[in-house]
C-alpha atoms as a PDB file:
ATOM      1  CA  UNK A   1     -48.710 -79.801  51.148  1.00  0.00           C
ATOM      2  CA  UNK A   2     -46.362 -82.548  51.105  1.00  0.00           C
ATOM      3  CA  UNK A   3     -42.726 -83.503  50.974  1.00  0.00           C
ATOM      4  CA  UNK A   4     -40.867 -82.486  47.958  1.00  0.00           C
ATOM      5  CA  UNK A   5     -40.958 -84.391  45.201  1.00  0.00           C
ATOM      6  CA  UNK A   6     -36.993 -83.996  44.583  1.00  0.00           C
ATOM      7  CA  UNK A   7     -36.527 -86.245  47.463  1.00  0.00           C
ATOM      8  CA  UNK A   8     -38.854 -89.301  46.428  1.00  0.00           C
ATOM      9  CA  UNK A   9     -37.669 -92.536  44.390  1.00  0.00           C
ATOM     10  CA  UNK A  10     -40.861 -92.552  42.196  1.00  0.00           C
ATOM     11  CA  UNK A  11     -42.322 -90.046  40.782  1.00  0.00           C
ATOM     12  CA  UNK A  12     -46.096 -89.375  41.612  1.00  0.00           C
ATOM     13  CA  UNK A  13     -49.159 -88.439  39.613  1.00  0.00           C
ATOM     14  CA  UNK A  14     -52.696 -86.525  40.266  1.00  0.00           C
ATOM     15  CA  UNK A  15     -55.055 -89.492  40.563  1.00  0.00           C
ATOM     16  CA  UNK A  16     -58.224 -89.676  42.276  1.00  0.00           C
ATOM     17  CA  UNK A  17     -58.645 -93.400  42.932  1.00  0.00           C
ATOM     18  CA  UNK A  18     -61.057 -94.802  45.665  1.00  0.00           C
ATOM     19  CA  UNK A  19     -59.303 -96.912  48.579  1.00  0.00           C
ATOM     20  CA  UNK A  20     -59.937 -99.060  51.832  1.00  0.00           C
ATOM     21  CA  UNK A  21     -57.494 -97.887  54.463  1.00  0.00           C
ATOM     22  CA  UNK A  22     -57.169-100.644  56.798  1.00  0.00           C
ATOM     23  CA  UNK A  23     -55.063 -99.411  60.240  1.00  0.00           C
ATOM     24  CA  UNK A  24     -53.486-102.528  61.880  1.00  0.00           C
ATOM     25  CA  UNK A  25     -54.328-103.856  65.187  1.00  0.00           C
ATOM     26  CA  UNK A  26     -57.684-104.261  67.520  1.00  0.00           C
ATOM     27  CA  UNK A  27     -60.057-101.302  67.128  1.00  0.00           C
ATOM     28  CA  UNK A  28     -57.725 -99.547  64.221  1.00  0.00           C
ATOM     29  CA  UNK A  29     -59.737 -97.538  62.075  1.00  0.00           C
ATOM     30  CA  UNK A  30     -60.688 -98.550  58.610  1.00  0.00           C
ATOM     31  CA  UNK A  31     -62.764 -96.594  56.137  1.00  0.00           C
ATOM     32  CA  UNK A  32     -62.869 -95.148  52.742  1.00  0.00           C
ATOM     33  CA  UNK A  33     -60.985 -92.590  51.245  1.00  0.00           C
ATOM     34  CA  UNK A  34     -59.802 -90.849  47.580  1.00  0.00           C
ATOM     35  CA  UNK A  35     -56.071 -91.050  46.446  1.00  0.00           C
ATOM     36  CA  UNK A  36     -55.248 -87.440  45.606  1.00  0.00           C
ATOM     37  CA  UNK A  37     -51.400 -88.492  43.881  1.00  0.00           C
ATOM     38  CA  UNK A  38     -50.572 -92.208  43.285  1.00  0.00           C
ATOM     39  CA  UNK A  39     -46.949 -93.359  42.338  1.00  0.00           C
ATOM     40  CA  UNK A  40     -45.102 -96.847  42.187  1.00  0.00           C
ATOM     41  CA  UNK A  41     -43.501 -96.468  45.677  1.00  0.00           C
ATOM     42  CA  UNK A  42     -46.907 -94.849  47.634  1.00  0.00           C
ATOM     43  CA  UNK A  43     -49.756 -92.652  47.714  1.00  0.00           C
ATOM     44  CA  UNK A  44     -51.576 -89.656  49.110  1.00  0.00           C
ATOM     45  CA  UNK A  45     -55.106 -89.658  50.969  1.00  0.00           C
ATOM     46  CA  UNK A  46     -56.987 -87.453  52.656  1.00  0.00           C
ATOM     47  CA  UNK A  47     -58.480 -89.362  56.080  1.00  0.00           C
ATOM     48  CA  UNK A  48     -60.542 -87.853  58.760  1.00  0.00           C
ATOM     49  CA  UNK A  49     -58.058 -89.647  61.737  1.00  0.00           C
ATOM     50  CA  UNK A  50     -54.762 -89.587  61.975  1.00  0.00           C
ATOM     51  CA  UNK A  51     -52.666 -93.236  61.815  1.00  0.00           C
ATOM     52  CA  UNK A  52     -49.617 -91.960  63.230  1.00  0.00           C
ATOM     53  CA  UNK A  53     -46.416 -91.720  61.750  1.00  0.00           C
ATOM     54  CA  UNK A  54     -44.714 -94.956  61.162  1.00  0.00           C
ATOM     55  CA  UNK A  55     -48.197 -96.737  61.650  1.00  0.00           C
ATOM     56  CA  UNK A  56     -48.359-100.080  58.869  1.00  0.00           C
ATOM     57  CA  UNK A  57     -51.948-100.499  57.048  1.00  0.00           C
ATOM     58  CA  UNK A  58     -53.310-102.075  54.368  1.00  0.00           C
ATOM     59  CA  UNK A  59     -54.652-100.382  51.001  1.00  0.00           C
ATOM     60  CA  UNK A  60     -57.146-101.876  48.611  1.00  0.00           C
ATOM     61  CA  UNK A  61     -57.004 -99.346  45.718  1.00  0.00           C
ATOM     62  CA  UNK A  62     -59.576 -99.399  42.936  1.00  0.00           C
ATOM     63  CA  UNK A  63     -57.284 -98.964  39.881  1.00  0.00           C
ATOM     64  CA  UNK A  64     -59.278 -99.243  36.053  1.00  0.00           C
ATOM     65  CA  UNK A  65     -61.238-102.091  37.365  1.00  0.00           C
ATOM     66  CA  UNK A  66     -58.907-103.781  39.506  1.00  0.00           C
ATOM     67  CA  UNK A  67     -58.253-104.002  42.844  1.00  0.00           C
ATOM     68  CA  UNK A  68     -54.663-103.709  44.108  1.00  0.00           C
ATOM     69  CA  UNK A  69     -53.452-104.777  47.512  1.00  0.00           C
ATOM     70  CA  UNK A  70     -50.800-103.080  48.961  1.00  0.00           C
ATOM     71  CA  UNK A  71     -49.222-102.901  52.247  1.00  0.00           C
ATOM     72  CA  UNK A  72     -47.582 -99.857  53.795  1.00  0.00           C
ATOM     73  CA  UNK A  73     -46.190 -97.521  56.258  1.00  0.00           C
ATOM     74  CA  UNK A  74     -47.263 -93.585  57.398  1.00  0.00           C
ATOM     75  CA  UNK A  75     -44.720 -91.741  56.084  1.00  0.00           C
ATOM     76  CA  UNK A  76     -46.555 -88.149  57.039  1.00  0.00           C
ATOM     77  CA  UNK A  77     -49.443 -86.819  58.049  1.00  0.00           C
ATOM     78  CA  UNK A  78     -50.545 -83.291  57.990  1.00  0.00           C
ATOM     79  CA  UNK A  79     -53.743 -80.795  58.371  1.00  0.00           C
ATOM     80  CA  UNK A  80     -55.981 -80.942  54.839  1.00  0.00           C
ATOM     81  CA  UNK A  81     -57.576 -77.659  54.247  1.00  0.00           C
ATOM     82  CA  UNK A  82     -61.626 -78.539  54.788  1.00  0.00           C
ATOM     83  CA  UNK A  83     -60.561 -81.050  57.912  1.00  0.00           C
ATOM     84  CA  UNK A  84     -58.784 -83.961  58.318  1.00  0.00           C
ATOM     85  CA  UNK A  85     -55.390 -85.332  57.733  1.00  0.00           C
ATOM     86  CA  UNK A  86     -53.174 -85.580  54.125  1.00  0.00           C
ATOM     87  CA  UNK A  87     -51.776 -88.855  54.519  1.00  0.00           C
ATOM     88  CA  UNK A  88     -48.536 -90.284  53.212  1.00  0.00           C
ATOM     89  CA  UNK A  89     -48.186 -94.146  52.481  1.00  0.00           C
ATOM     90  CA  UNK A  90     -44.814 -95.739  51.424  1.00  0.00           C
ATOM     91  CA  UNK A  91     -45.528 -99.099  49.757  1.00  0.00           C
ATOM     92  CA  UNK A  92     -43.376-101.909  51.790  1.00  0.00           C
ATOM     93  CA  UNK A  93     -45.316-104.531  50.060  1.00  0.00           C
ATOM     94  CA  UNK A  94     -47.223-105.013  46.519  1.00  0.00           C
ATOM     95  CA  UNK A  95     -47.189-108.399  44.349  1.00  0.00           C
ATOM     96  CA  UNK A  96     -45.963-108.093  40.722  1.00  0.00           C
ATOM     97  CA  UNK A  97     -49.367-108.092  39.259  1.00  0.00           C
ATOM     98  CA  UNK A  98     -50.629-105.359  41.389  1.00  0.00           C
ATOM     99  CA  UNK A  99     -48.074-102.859  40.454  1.00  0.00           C
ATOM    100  CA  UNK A 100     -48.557-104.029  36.891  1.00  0.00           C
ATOM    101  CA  UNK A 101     -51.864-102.162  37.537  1.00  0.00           C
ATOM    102  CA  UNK A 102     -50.323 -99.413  38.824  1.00  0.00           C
ATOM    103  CA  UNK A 103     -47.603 -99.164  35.932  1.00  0.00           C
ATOM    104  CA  UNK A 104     -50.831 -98.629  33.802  1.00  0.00           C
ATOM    105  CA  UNK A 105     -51.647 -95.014  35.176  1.00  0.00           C
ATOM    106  CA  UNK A 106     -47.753 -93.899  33.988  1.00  0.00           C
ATOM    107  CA  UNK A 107     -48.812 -95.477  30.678  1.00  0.00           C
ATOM    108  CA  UNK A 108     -49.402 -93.222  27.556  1.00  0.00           C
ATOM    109  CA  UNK A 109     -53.157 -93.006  26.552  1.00  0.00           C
ATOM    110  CA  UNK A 110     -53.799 -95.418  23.813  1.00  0.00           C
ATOM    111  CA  UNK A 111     -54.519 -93.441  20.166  1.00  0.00           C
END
């Protein structure tokens, strides 16, 4: 479950992307996880450790062939059914050509 989506800036969609999680500082953990909702302003993930609320890390998100770099903050993290933590990332920091990327998932489908 997360926060209600009333209360966000952007909205979010389902999307099942595959990211790099990269905790900061010496020893952080860094691994590979699955985007369950992606929107302009962050992201969901289910991770088998918890960050931390308020803990910065870096995402590389696999987006239609692209990789986009993004920088962020915990926002919350809470029990996912089957083990492991849903985690929230605000975006703090994305270049303009990365969220062009991202602006392509709220795209309509081409016909």
């Amino acid at each position: 479950m997360q926060p209600a989506d009333n209360k966000r800036r952007f909205p979010r969609i389902p999307a099942e992307h595959a990211v790099l999680v990269r905790a900061s500082g010496e020893g952080a953990p860094e691994g590979f996880a699955k985007t369950r909702d992606v929107g302009l302003g962050g992201c969901m993930f289910v991770n088998p450790v918890a960050f931390g609320e308020g803990a910065p890390v870096e995402l590389l998100i696999s987006v239609n062939l692209a990789v986009v770099r993004v920088r962020g903050r915990v926002v919350y993290e809470l029990p996912a059914d089957g083990g492991g933590f849903e985690v929230g990332v605000e975006f703090v920091e994305i270049d303009e050509g990365d969220r062009r990327v991202l602006e392509t998932l709220f795209e309509p489908p081409a016909v």
